[in-house]
Protein backbone atom coordinates (compact mmCIF):
# COMPACT_ATOMS: atom_id res chain seq x y z
CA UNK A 1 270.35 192.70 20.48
CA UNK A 2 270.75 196.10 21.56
CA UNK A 3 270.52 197.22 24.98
CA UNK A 4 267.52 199.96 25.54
CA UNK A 5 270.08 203.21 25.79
CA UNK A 6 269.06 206.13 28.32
CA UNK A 7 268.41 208.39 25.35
CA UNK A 8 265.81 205.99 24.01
CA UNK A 9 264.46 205.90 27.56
CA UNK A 10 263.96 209.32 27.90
CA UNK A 11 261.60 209.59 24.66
CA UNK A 12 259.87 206.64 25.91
CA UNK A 13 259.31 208.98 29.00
CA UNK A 14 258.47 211.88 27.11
CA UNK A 15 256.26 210.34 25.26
CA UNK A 16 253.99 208.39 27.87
CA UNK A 17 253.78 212.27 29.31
CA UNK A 18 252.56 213.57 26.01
CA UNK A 19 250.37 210.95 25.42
CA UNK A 20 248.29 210.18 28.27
CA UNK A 21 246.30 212.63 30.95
CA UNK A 22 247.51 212.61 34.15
CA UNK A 23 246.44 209.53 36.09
CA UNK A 24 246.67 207.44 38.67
CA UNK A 25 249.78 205.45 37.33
CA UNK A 26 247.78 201.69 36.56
CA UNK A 27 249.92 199.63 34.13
CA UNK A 28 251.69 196.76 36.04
CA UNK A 29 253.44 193.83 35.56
CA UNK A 30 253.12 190.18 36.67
CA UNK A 31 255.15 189.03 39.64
CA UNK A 32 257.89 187.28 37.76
CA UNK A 33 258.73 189.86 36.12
CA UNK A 34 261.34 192.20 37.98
CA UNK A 35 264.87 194.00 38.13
CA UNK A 36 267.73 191.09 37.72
CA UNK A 37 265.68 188.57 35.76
CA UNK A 38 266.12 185.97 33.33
CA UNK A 39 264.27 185.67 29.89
CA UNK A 40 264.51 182.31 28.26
CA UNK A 41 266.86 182.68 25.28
CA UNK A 42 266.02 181.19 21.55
CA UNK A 43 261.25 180.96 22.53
CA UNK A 44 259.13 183.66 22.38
CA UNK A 45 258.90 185.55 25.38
CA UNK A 46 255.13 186.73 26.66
CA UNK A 47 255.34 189.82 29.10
CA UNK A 48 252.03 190.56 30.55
CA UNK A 49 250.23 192.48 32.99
CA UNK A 50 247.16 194.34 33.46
CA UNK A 51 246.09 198.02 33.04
CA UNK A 52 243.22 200.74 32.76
CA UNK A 53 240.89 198.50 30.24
CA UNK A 54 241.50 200.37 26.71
CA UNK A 55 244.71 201.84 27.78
CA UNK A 56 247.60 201.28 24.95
CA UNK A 57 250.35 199.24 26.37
CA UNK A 58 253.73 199.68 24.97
CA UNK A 59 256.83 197.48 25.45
CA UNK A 60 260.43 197.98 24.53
CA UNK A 61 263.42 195.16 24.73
CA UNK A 62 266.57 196.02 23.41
CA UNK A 63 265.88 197.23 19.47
CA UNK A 64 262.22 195.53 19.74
CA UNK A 65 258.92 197.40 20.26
CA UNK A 66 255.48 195.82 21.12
CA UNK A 67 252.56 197.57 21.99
CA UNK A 68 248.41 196.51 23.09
CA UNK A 69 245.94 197.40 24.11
CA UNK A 70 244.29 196.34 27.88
CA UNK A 71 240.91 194.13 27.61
CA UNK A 72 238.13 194.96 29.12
CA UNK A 73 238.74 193.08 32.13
CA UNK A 74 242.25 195.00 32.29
CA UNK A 75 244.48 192.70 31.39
CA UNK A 76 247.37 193.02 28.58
CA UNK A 77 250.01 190.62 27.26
CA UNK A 78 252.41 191.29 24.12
CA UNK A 79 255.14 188.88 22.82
CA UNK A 80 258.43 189.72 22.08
CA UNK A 81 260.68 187.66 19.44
CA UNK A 82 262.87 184.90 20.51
CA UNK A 83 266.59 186.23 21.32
CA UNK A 84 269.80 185.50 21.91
CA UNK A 85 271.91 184.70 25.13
CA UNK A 86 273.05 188.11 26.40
CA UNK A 87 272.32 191.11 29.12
CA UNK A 88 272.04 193.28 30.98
CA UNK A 89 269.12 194.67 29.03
CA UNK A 90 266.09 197.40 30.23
CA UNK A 91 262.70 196.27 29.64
CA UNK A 92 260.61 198.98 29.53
CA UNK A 93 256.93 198.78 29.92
CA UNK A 94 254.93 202.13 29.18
CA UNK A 95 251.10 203.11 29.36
CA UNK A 96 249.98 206.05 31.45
CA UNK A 97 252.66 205.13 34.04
CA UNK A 98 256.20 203.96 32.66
CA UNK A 99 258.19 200.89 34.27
CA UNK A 100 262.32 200.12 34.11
CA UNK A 101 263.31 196.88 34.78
CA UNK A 102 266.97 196.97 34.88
CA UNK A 103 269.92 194.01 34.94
CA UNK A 104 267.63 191.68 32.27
CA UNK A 105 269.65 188.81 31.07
CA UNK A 106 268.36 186.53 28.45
CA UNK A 107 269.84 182.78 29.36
CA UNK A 108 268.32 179.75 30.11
CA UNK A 109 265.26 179.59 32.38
CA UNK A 110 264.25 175.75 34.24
CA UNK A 111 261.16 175.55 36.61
CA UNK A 112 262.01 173.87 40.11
CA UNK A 113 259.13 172.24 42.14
CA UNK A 114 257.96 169.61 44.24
CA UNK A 115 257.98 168.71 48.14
CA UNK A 116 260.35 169.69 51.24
CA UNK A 117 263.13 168.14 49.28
CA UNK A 118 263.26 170.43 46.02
CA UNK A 119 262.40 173.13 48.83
CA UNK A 120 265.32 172.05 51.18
CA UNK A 121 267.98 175.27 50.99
CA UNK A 122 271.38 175.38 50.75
CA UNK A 123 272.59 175.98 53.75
CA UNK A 124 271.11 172.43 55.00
CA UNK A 125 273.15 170.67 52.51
CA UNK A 126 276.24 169.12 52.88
CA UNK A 127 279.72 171.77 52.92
CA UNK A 128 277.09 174.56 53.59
CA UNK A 129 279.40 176.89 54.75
CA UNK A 130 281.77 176.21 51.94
CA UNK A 131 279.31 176.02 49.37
CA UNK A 132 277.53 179.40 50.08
CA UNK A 133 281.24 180.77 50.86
CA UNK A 134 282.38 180.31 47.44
CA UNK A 135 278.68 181.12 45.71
CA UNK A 136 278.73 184.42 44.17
CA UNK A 137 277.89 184.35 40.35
CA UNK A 138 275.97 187.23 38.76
CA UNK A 139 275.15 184.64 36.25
CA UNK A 140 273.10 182.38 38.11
CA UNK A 141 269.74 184.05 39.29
CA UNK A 142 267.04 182.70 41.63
CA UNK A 143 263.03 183.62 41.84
CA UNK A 144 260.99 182.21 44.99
CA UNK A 145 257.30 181.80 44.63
CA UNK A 146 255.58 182.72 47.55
CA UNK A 147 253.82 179.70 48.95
CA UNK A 148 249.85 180.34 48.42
CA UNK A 149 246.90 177.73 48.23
CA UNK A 150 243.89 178.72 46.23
CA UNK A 151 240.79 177.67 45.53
CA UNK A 152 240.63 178.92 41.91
CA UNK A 153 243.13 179.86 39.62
CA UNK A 154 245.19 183.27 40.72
CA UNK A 155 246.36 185.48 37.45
CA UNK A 156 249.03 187.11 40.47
CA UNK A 157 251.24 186.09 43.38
CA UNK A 158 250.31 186.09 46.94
CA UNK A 159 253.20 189.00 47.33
CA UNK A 160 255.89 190.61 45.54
CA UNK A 161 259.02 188.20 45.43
CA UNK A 162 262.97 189.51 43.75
CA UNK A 163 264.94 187.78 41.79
CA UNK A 164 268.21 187.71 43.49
CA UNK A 165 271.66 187.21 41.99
CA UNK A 166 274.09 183.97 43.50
CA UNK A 167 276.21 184.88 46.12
CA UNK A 168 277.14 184.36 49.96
CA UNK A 169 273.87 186.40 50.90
CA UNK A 170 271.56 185.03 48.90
CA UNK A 171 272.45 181.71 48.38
CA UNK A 172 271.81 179.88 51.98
CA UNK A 173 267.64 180.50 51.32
CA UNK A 174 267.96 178.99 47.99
CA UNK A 175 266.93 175.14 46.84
CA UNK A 176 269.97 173.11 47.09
CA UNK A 177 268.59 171.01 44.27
CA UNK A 178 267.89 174.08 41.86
CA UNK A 179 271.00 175.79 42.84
CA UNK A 180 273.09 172.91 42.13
CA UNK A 181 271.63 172.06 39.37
CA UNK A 182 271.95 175.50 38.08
CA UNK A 183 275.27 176.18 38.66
CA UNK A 184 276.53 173.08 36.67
CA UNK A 185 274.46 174.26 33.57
CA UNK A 186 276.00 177.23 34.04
CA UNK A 187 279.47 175.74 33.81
CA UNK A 188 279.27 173.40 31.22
CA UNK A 189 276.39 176.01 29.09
CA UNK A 190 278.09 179.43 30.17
CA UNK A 191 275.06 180.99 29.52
CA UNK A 192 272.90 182.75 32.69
CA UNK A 193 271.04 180.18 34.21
CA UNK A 194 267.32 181.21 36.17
CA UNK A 195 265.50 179.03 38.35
CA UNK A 196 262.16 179.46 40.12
CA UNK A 197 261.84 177.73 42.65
CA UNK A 198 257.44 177.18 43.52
CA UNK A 199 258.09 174.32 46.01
CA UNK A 200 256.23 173.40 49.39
CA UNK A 201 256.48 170.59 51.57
CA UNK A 202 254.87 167.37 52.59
CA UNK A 203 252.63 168.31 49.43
CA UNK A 204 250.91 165.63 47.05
CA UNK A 205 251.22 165.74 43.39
CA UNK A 206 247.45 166.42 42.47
CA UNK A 207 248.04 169.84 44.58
CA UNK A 208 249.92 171.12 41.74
CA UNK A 209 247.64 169.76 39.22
CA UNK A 210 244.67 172.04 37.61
CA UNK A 211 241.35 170.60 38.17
CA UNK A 212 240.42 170.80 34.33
CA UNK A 213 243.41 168.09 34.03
CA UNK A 214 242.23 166.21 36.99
CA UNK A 215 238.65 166.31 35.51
CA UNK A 216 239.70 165.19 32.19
CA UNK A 217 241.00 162.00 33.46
CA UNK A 218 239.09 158.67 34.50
CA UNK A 219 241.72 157.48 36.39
CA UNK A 220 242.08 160.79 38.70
CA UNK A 221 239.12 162.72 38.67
CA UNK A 222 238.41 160.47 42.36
CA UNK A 223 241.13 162.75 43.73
CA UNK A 224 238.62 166.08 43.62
CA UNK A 225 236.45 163.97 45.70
CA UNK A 226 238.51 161.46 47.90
CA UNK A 227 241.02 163.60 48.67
CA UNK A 228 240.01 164.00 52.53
CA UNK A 229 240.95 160.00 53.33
CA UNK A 230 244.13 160.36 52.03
CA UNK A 231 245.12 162.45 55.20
CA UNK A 232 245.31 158.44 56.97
CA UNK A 233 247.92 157.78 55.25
CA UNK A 234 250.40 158.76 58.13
CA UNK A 235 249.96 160.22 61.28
CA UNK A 236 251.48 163.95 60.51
CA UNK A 237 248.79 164.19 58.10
CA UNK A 238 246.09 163.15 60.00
CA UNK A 239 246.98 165.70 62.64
CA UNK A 240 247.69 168.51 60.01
CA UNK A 241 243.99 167.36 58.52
CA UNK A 242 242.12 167.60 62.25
CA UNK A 243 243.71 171.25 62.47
CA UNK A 244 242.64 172.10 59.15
CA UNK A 245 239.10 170.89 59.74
CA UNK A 246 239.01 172.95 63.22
CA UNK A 247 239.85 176.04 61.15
CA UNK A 248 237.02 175.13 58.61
CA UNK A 249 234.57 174.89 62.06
CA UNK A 250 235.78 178.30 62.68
CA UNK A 251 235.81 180.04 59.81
CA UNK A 252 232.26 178.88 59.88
CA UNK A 253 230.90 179.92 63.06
CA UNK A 254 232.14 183.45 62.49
CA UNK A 255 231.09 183.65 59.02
CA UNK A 256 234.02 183.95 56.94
CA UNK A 257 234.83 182.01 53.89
CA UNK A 258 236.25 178.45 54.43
CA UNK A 259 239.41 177.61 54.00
CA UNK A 260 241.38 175.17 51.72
CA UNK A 261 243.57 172.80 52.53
CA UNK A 262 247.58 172.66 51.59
CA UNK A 263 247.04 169.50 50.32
CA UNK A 264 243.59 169.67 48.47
CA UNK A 265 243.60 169.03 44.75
CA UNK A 266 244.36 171.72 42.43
CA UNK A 267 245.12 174.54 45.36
CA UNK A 268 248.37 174.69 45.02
CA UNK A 269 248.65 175.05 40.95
CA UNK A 270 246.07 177.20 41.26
CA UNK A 271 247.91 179.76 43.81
CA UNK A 272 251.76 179.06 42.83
CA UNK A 273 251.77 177.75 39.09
CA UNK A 274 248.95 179.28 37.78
CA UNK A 275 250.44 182.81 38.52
CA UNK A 276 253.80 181.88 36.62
CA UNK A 277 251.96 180.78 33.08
CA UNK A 278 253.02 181.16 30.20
CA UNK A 279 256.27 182.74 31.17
CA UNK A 280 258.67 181.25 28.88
CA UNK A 281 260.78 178.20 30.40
CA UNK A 282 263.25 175.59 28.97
CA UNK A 283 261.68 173.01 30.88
CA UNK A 284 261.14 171.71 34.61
CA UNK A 285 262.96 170.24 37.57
CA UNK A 286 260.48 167.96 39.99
CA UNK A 287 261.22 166.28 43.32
CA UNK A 288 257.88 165.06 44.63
CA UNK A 289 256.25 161.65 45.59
CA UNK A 290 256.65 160.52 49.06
CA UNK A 291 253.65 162.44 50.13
CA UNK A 292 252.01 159.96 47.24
CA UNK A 293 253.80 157.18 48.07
CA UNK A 294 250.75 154.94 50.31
CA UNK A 295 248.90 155.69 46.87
CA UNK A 296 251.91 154.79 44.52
CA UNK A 297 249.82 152.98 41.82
CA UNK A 298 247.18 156.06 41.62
CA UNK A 299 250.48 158.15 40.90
CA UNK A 300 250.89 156.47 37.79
CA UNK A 301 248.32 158.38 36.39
CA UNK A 302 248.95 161.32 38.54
CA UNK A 303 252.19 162.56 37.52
CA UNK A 304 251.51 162.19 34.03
CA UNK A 305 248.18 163.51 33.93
CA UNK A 306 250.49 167.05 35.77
CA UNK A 307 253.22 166.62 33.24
CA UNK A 308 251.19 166.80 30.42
CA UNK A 309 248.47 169.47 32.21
CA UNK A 310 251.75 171.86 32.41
CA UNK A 311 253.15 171.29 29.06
CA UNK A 312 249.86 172.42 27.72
CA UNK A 313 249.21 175.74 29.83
CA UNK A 314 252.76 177.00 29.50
CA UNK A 315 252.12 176.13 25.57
CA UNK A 316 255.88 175.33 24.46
CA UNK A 317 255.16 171.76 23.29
CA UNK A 318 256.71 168.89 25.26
CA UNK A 319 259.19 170.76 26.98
CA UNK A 320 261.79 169.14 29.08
CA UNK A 321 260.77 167.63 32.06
CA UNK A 322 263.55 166.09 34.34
CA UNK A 323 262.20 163.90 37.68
CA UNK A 324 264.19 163.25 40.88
CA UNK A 325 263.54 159.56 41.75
CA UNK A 326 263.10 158.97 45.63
CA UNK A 327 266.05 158.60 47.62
CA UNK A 328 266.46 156.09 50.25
CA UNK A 329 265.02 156.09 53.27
CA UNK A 330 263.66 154.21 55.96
CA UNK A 331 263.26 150.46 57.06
CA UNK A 332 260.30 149.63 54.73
CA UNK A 333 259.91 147.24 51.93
CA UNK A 334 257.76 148.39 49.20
CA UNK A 335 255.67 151.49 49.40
CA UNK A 336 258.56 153.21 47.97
CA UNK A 337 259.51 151.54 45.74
CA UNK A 338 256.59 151.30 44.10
CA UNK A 339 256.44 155.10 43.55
CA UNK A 340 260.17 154.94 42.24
CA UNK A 341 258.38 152.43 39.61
CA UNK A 342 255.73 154.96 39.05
CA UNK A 343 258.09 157.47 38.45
CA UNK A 344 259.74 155.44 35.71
CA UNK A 345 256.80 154.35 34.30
CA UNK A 346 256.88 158.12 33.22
CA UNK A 347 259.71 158.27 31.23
CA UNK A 348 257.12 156.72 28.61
CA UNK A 349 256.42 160.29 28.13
CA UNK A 350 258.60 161.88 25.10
CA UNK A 351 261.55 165.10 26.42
CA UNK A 352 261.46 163.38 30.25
CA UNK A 353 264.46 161.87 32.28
CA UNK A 354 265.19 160.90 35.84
CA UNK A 355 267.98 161.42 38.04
CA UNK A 356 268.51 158.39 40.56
CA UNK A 357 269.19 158.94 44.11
CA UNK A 358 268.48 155.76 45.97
CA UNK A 359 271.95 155.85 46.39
CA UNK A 360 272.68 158.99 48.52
CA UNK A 361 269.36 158.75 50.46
CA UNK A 362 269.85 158.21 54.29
CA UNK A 363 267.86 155.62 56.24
CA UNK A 364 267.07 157.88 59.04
CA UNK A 365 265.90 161.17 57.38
CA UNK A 366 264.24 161.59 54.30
CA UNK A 367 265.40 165.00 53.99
CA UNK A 368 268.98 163.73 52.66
CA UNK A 369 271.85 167.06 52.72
CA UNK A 370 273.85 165.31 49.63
CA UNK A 371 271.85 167.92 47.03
CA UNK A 372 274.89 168.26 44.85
CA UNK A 373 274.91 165.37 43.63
CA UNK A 374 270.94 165.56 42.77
CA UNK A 375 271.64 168.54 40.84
CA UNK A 376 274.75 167.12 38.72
CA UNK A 377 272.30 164.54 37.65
CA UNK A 378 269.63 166.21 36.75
CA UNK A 379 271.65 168.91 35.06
CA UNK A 380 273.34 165.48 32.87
CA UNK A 381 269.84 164.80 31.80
CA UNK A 382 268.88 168.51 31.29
CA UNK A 383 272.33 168.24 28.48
CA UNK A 384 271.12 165.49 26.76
CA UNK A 385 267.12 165.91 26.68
CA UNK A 386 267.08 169.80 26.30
CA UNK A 387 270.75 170.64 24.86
CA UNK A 388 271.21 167.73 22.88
CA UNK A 389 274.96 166.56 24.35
CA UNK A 390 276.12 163.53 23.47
CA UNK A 391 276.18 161.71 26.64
CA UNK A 392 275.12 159.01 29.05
CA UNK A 393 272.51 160.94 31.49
CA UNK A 394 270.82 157.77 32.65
CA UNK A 395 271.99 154.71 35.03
CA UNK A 396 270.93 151.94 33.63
CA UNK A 397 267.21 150.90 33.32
CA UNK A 398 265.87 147.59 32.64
CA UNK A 399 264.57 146.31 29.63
CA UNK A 400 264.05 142.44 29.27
CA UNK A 401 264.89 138.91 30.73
CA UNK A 402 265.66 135.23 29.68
CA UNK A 403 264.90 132.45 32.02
CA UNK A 404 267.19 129.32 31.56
CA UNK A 405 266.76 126.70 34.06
CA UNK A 406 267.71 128.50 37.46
CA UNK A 407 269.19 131.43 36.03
CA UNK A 408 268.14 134.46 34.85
CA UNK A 409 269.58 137.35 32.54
CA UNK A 410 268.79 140.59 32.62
CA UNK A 411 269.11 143.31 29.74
CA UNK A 412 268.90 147.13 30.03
CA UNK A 413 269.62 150.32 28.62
CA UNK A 414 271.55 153.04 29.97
CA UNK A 415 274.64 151.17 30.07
CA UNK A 416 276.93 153.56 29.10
CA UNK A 417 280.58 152.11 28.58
CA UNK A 418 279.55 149.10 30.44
CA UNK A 419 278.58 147.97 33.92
CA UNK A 420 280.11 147.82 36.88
CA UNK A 421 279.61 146.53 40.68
CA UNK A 422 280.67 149.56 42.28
CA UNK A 423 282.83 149.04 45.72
CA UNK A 424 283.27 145.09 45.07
CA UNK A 425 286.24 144.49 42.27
CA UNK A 426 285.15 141.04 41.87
CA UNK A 427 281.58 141.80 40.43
CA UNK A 428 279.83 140.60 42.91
CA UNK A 429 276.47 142.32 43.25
CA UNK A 430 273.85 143.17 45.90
CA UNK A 431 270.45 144.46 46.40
CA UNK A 432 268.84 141.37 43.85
CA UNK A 433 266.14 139.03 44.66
CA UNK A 434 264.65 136.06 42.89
CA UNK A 435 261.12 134.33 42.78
CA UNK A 436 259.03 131.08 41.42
CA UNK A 437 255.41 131.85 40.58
CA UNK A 438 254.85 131.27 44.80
CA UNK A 439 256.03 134.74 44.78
CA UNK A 440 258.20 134.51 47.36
CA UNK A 441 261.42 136.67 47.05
CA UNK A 442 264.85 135.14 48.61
CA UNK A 443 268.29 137.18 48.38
CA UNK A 444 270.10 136.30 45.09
CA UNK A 445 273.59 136.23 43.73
CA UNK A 446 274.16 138.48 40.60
CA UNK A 447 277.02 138.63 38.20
CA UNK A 448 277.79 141.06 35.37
CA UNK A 449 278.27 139.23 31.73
CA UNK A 450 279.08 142.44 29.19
CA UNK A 451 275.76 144.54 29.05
CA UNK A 452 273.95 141.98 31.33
CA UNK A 453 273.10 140.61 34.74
CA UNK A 454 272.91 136.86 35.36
CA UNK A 455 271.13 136.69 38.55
CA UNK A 456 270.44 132.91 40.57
CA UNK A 457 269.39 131.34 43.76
CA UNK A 458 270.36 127.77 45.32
CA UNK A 459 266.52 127.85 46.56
CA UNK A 460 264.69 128.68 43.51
CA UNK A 461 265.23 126.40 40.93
CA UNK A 462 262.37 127.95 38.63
CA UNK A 463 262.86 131.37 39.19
CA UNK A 464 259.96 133.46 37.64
CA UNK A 465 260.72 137.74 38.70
CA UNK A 466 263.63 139.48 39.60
CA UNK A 467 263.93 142.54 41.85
CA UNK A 468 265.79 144.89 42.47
CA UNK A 469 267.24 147.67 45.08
CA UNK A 470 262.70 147.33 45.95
CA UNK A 471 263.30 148.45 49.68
CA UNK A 472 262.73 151.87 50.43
CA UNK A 473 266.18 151.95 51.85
CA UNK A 474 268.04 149.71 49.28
CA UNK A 475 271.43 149.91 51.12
CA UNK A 476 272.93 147.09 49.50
CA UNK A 477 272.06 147.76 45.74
CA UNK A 478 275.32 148.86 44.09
CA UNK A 479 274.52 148.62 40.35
CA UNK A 480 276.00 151.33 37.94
CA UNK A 481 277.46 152.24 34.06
CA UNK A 482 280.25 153.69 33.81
CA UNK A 483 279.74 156.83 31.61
CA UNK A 484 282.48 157.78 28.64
CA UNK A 485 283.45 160.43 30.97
CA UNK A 486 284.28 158.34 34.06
CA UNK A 487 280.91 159.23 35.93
CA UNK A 488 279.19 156.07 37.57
CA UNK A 489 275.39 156.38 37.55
CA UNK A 490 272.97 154.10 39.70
CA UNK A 491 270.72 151.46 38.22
CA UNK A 492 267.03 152.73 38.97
CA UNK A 493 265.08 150.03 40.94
CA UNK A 494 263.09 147.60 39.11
CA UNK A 495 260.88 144.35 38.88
CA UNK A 496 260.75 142.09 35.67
CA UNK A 497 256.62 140.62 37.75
CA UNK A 498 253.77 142.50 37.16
CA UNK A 499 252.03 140.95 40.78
CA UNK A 500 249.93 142.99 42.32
CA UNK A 501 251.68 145.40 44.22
CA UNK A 502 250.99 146.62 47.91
CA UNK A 503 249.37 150.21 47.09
CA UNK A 504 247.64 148.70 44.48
CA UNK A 505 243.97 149.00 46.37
CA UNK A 506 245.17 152.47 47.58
CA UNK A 507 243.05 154.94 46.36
């Protein structure tokens, strides 16, 4: 493709003065669009705005031309023809008033959201200093969405954001997880790699989910009405909830509009996801669920139900989406690990993959700094679901057992170039427990055989369910492959019983 040449701009110029009257300039762009972006290579790529209604809208990218016309409520959009990885281009956007954007790279473009710890930055992570030190990359290109909740759908952002370039001043106020991840696609693709990053903490997943979705489905339209309860869960909430409701009094009494709440249902796709469609993506990057976790077995619906609400609005099929499984944390023994089960139950859906963390959580703080190694995951699943290399992305992830007698063995997938008990060279494994139909779970020894686990306890002789790593803090579960490439990835946690779990009555 041919970059827009200053000659080329100039009659563009000339022309929108010949043209038009003079006016108040009017034609505008949506907020993603800016100097220094990224436009997804190899889709077709909608550019869109709004205008004087019945103004002509003209847009020029490299050697291609569009042009429109504004509807009657104002609003424009045009689509340009898939391209090729390359840059810097000028897209040019002309009506009565002309606008440059300059440095415009088409690469690859990944959507990063979720809670506090997609939103964490860079400089909390671990090596800060030498990680932001050694960041600058022209290649790699970040877009912040400014945090806004909504009550309806917003067609703009709550204010102008940039898209910045990668480098030691830029780089500290980025998320670790999407900067990490980014960087290693950017290696191994060496292609520009854009991320926007529409995160916000402590947030539950039916905030980022559009209330036609929510509506549409039996098994979570009670969010749009229960929602206010769920603010029990744990004690930060119910204070955030009592302030919230003190603002609603107020708001009230002096006759203003109410409020909504950060964590509402639909508020905050409506103010920070809504605003972003249908720019084009390659896919998305999630790290959400322990705001959901006291209502793990509702999220089984839940994150599909967003999944698949997303897919449809940005309208490029079932695009890639990767998940970051919960990390450990804390002294508990089941609420999260019942969303980490929830979370795999969505891998049922085709294009998705997880990246497993319960290995570099910390029990003390759920905000864990190790974010590179979240991103080199994710970016190993992002190869082989959205680039199609031939390698081992997953850790292993079971798939069936055999009882015989006492002892039990355990198949899976994922096992790359075979398991391994990583830390302990004589196989022995941890983080396993075993149960008769009492349901009552003692420790268990485990052993490797090949591609499977043989797991037994002295004190059940007629074992019935195995678990595994199902703490929220599994400390002791050290269960990997060992990938053709000499990476080890965890085992995800799992249970071969399907007992009724402990946020089962949640709702």
């Amino acid at each position: 493709m041919k970059k827009l040449s200053k000659p080329v701009m100039l009659a563009v110029a000339l022309a929108c003065l010949l043209s038009f009257a003079p006016a108040e300039a009017t034609v505008r762009l949506a907020g993603l669009f800016g100097d220094h972006m990224v436009l997804q290579m190899g889709r077709r790529l909608p550019v869109w705005g709004w205008a004087t209604p019945g103004e002509t809208v003209k847009v020029y990218f490299g050697s291609q031309r569009a042009e429109t016309v504004a509807t009657a409520d104002g609003s424009w959009k045009v689509e340009l023809g898939p391209s090729g990885v390359g840059g810097p281009y000028e897209l040019v956007v002309a009506g009565t008033n002309m606008i440059s954007l300059s440095d415009v790279w088409v690469g690859e473009v990944w959507l990063c959201s979720g809670q506090s710890n997609m939103g964490m930055q860079v400089k909390s992570s671990n090596n800060a200093e030498a990680e932001i030190a050694s960041s600058a990359n022209p290649m790699i290109r970040h877009f912040y969405v400014p945090r806004n909740k909504a009550g309806e759908p917003q067609d703009t952002l709550a204010h102008r954001s940039k898209w910045q370039l990668a480098g030691p001043e830029t780089v500290g106020d980025w998320t670790a997880v999407g900067y990490f991840f980014a960087r290693e696609l950017n290696a191994r693709l060496g292609v520009p790699v854009g991320i926007i990053n529409s995160s916000w903490g402590g947030t539950v997943v039916e905030a980022w989910t559009s209330r036609q979705a929510l509506e549409r489905n039996q098994s979570t339209v009670e969010v749009l009405t229960d929602w206010p309860q769920y603010n029990n869960d744990e004690n930060w909430l119910r204070e955030m909830y009592k302030k919230f409701r003190q603002e609603v009094e107020q708001a009230k009494a002096e006759g203003k509009p109410e409020p909504v709440y950060f964590n509402q249902p639909t508020v905050l796709f409506n103010g920070m996801i809504n605003p972003l469609i249908p720019y084009a993506i390659r896919g998305t990057a999630w790290y959400q669920g322990e705001s959901n976790a006291f209502r793990a077995y509702q999220y089984r619906d839940l994150l599909p139900t967003m999944i698949n609400d997303w897919r449809g609005r940005f309208g490029v099929g079932d695009f890639p989406f990767l998940i970051v499984q919960l990390a450990g944390f804390g002294g508990g023994d089941g609420v999260w690990s019942e969303l980490r089960e929830a979370q795999t139950m969505a891998l049922s859906l085709p294009n998705t993959g997880m990246a497993v963390t319960t290995d570099i959580g910390n029990l003390d703080d759920v905000h864990p700094r190790n974010k590179q190694d979240v991103g080199l995951r994710l970016a190993r699943a992002a190869r082989a679901i959205a680039y199609l290399d031939d390698i081992e992305y997953s850790g292993p992830l079971f798939d069936s057992m055999e009882i015989e007698g006492a002892r039990v063995t355990l198949s899976f997938t994922h096992t790359g170039q075979g398991l391994v008990a990583l830390g302990d060279g004589d196989k022995k494994l941890g983080g396993f427990e075993v149960a008769a139909e009492d349901k009552k779970f003692v420790p268990a020894q485990a052993m490797i055989q090949g591609e499977k686990v043989v797991v037994w306890s002295d004190k059940v002789a007629a074992p019935a369910a195995v678990r595994y790593a199902w703490r929220d803090y599994p400390g002791d579960a050290n269960l990997y492959n060992v990938t053709a490439d000499g990476v080890n990835l965890p085992a995800s946690p799992f249970r071969t019983d399907d007992w009724k779990g402990i946020t089962a009555d949640n709702r």
